[in-house]
Protein backbone atom coordinates (compact mmCIF):
# COMPACT_ATOMS: atom_id res chain seq x y z
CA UNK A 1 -80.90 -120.71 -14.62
CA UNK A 2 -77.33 -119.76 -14.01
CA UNK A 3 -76.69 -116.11 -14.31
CA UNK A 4 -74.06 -115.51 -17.47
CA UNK A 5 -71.66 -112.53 -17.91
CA UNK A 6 -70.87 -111.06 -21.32
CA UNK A 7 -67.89 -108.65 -22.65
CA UNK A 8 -70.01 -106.90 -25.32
CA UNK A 9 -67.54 -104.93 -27.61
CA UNK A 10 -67.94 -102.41 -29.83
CA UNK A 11 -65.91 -100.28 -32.63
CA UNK A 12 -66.15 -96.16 -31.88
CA UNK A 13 -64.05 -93.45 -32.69
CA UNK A 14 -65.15 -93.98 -36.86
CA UNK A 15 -67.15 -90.53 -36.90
CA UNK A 16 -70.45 -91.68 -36.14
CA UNK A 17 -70.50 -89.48 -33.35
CA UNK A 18 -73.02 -92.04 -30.89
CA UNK A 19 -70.19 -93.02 -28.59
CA UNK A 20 -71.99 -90.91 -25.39
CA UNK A 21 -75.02 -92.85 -26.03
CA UNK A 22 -73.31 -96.78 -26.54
CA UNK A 23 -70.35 -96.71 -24.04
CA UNK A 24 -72.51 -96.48 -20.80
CA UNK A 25 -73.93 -99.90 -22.25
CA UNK A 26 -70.92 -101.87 -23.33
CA UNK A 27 -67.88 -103.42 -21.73
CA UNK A 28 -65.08 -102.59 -23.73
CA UNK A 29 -64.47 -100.25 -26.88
CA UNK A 30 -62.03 -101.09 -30.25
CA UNK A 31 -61.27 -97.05 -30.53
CA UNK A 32 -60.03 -96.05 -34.13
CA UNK A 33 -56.30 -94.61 -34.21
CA UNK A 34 -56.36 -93.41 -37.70
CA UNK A 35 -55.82 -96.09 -40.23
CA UNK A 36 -59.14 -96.27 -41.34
CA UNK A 37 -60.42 -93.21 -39.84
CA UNK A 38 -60.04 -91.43 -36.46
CA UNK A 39 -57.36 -88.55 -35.68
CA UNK A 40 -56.00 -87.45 -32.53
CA UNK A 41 -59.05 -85.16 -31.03
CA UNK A 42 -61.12 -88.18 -32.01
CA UNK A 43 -59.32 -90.76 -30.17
CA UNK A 44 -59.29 -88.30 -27.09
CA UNK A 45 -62.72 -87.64 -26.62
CA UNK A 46 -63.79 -91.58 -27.48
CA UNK A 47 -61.06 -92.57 -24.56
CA UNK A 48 -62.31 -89.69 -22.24
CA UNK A 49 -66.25 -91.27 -22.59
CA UNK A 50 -64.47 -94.47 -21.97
CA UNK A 51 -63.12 -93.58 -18.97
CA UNK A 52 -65.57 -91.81 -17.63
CA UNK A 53 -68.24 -95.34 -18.36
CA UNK A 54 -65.58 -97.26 -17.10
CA UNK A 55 -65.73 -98.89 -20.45
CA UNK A 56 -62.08 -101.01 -21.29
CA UNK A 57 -60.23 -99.90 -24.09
CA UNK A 58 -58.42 -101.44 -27.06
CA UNK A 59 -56.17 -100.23 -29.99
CA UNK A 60 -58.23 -101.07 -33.35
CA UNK A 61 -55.77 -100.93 -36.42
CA UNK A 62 -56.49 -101.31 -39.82
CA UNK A 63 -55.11 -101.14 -43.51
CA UNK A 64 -54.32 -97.29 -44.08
CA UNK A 65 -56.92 -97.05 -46.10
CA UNK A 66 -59.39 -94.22 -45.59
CA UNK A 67 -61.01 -94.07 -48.91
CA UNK A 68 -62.05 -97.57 -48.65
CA UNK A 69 -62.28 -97.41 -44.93
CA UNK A 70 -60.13 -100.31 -44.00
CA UNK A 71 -62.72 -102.83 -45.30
CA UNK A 72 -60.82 -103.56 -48.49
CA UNK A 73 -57.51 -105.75 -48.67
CA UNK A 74 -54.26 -103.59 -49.92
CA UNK A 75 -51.29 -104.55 -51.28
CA UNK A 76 -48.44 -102.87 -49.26
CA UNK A 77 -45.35 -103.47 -48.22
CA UNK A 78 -44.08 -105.11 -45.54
CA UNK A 79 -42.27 -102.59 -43.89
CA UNK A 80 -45.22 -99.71 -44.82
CA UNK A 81 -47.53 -101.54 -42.86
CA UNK A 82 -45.56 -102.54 -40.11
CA UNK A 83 -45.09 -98.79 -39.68
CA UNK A 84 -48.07 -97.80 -39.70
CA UNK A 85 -49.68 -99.86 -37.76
CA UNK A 86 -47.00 -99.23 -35.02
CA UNK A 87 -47.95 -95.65 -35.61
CA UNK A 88 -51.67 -96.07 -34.68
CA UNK A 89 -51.14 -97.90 -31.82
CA UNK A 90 -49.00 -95.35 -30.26
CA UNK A 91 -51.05 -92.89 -31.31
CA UNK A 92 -53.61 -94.45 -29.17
CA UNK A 93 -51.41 -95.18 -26.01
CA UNK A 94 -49.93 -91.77 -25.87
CA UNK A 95 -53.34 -90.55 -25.40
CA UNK A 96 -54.25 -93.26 -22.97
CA UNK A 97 -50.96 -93.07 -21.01
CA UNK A 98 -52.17 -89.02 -20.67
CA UNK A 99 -55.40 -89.97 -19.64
CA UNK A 100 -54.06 -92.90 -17.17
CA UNK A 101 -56.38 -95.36 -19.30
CA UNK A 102 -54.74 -99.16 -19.44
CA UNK A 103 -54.59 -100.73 -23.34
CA UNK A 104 -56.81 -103.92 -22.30
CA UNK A 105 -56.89 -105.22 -25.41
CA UNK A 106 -55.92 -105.21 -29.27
CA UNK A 107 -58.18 -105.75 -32.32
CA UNK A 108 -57.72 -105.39 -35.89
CA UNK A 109 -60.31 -103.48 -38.31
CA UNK A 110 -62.33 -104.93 -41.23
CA UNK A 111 -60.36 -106.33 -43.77
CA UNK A 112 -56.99 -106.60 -41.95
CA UNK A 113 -59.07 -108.50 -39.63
CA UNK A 114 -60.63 -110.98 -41.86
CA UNK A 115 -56.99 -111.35 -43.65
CA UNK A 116 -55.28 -111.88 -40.53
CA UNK A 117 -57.60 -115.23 -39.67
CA UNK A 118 -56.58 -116.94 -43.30
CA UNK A 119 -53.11 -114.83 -44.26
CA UNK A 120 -50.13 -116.88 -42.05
CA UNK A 121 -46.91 -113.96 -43.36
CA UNK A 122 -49.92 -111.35 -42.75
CA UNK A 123 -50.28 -112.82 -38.80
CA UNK A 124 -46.59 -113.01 -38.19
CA UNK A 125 -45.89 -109.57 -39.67
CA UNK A 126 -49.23 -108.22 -37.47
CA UNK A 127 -47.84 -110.46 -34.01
CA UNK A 128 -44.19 -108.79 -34.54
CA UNK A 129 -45.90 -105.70 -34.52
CA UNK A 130 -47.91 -106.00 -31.27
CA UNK A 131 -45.24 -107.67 -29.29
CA UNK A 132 -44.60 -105.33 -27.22
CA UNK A 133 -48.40 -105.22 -25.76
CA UNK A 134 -47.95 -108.73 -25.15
CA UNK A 135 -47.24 -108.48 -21.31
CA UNK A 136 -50.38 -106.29 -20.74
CA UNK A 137 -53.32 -106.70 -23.82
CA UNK A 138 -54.89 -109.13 -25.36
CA UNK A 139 -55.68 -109.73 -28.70
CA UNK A 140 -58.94 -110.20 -29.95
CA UNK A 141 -59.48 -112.96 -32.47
CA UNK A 142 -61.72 -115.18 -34.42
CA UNK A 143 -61.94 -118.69 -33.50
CA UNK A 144 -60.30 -121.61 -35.32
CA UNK A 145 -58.32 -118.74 -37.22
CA UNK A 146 -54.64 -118.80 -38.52
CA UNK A 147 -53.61 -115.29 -35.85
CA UNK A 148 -55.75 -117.42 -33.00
CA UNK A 149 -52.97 -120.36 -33.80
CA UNK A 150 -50.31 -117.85 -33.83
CA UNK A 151 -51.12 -115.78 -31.06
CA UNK A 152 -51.40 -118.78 -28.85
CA UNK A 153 -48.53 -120.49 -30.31
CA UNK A 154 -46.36 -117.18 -29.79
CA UNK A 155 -47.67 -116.31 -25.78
CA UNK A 156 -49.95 -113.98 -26.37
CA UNK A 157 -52.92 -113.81 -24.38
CA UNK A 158 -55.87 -113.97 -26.96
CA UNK A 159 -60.07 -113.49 -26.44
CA UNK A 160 -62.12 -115.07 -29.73
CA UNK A 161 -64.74 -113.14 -30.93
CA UNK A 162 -68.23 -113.67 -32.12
CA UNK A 163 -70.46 -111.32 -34.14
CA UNK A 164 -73.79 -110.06 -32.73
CA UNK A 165 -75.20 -108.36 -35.67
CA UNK A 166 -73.03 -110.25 -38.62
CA UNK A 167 -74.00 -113.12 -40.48
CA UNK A 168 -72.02 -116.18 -41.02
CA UNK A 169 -70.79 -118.41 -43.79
CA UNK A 170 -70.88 -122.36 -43.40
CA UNK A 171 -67.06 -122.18 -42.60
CA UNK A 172 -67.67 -119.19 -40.06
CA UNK A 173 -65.95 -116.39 -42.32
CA UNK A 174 -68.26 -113.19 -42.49
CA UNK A 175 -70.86 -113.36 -45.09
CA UNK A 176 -69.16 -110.55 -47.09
CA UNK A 177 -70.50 -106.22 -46.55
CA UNK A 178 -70.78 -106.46 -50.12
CA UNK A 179 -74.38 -108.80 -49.80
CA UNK A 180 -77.35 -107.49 -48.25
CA UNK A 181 -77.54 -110.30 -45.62
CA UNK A 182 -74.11 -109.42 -44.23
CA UNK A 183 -75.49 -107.12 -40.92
CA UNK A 184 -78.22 -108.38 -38.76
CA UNK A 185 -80.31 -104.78 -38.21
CA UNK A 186 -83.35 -105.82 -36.32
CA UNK A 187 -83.14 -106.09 -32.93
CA UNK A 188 -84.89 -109.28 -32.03
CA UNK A 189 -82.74 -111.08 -34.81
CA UNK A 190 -79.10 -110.08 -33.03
CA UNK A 191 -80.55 -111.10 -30.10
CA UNK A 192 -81.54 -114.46 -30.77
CA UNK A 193 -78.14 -114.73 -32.41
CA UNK A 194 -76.25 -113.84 -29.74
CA UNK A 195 -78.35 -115.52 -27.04
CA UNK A 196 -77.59 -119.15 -29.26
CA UNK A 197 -73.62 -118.28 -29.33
CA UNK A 198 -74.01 -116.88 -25.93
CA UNK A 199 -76.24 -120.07 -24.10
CA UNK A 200 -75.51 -122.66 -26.43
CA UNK A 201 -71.94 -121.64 -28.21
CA UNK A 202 -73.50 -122.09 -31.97
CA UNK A 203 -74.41 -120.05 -34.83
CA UNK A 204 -76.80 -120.65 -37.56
CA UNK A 205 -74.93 -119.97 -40.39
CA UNK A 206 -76.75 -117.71 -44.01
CA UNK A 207 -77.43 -120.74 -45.24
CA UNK A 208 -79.42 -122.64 -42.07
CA UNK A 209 -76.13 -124.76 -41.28
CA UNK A 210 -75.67 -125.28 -37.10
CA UNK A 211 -71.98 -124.37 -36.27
CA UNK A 212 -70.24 -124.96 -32.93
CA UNK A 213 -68.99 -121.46 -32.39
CA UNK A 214 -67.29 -120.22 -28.78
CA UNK A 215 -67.11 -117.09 -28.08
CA UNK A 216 -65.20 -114.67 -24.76
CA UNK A 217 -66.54 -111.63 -26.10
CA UNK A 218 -68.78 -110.08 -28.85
CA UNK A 219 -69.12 -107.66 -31.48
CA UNK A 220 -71.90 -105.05 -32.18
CA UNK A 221 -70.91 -102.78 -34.57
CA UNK A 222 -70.97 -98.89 -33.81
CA UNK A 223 -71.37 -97.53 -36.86
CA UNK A 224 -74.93 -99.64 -37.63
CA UNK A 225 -77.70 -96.99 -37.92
CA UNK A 226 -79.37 -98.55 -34.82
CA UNK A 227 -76.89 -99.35 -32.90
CA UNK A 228 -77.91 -97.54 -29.94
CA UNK A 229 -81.36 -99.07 -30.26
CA UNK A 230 -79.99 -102.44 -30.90
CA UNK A 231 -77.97 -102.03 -27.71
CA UNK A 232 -80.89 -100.53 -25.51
CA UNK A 233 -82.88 -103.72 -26.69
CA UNK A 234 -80.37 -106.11 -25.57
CA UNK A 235 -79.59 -104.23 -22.05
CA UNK A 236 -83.83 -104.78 -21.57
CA UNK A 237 -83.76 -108.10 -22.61
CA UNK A 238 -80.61 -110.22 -22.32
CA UNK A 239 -81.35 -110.00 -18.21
CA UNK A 240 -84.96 -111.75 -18.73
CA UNK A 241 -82.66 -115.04 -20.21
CA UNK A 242 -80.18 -114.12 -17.03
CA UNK A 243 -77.17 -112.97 -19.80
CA UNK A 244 -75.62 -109.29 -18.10
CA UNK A 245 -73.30 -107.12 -19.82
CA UNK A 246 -70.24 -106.93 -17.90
CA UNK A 247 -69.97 -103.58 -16.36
């Protein structure tokens, strides 16, 4: 069997406090720069654990929204957003210019996120924002999505993303946070999932459909309860189907 390597991802900096026990087993980080939560001390010390795992970093922006945290769509304008999102991501690469820590990568938070894959103004406003990362990060997307088109239309280098421990709709949108079935918690279950993306690039969607889904890197969410435990499953397992976590 030919030996596979994964980018595992994972959103930190959101005030769980578990980032010293998930970094040394992920790939790359999505660190939060204050839209949705995270403030300058908490950016630090998630980029300083990131360095110190050798864990890549990315800038993940949301809606300001920290009463909802970011997972709700707002109605803003243009030119509110486009500030503020500038604002997070510099908040972010001030701290990682101090700290000599590249920006690998770009991805958006929760409901900005799922916006930006159906929302074309939304994923020009968001790409005219991030232009000038272009040169140096990448921004991570979901597949067969309007910012995927964009971004690739527009020169930006651009990694599609699959969900570990989220379940999927029939046209490979999110089954929605609000629904019990939307987060995969047992650890056996994400792994299966990920190990049919992973091996065979498909999903079985909430409702038993087979989906051709390819993936360059994956989500596990930091803030899940187990995420640690979901994480120390995978590290003891993925190896026995020869999957490794890029390190």
């Amino acid at each position: 069997m030919k030996k596979i390597i994964i980018d595992i991802n994972c959103d930190v900096g959101e005030g769980i406090g578990n980032e010293a026990d998930i970094l040394p087993l992920i790939s790359s980080c999505n660190i939060a720069c204050g839209g949705h939560t995270g403030d300058a001390e908490s950016m630090a010390r998630t980029v300083a654990l990131a360095k110190k795992h050798r864990v890549l970093v990315g800038a993940h922006p949301s809606y300001p929204d920290r009463g909802n945290f970011g997972r709700t769509t707002m109605v803003i304008e243009d030119d509110l957003l486009k500030k503020d999102i500038q604002r997070q991501i510099s908040d972010l690469t001030t701290i990682l210019n101090r700290e000599q820590v590249p920006l690998n990568h770009i991805k958006a938070h929760g409901a900005l996120y799922n916006d930006l894959a159906k929302n074309p103004a939304l994923a020009d406003l968001f790409l005219s924002v991030i232009e000038p990362y272009k040169p140096s990060a990448v921004l991570y997307v979901p597949p067969d999505s309007i910012i995927a088109l964009k971004a690739k239309e527009q020169g930006f280098s651009i990694k599609f993303e699959a969900f570990a421990d989220r379940n999927y709709n029939d046209d490979l949108s999110l089954v929605s946070r609000s629904l019990p079935s939307a987060v995969i918690r047992e650890p056996k279950a994400v792994l299966d999932h990920l190990v049919a993306m992973v091996e065979k690039e498909k999903v079985i969607t909430i409702n038993g459909v087979e989906r051709v889904l390819h993936a360059d890197t994956y989500c596990l969410h930091g803030d899940t309860p187990n995420a640690f435990q979901i994480l120390m499953y995978l590290s003891q397992e993925l190896p026995k189907q020869q999957i490794y976590i890029k390190k």
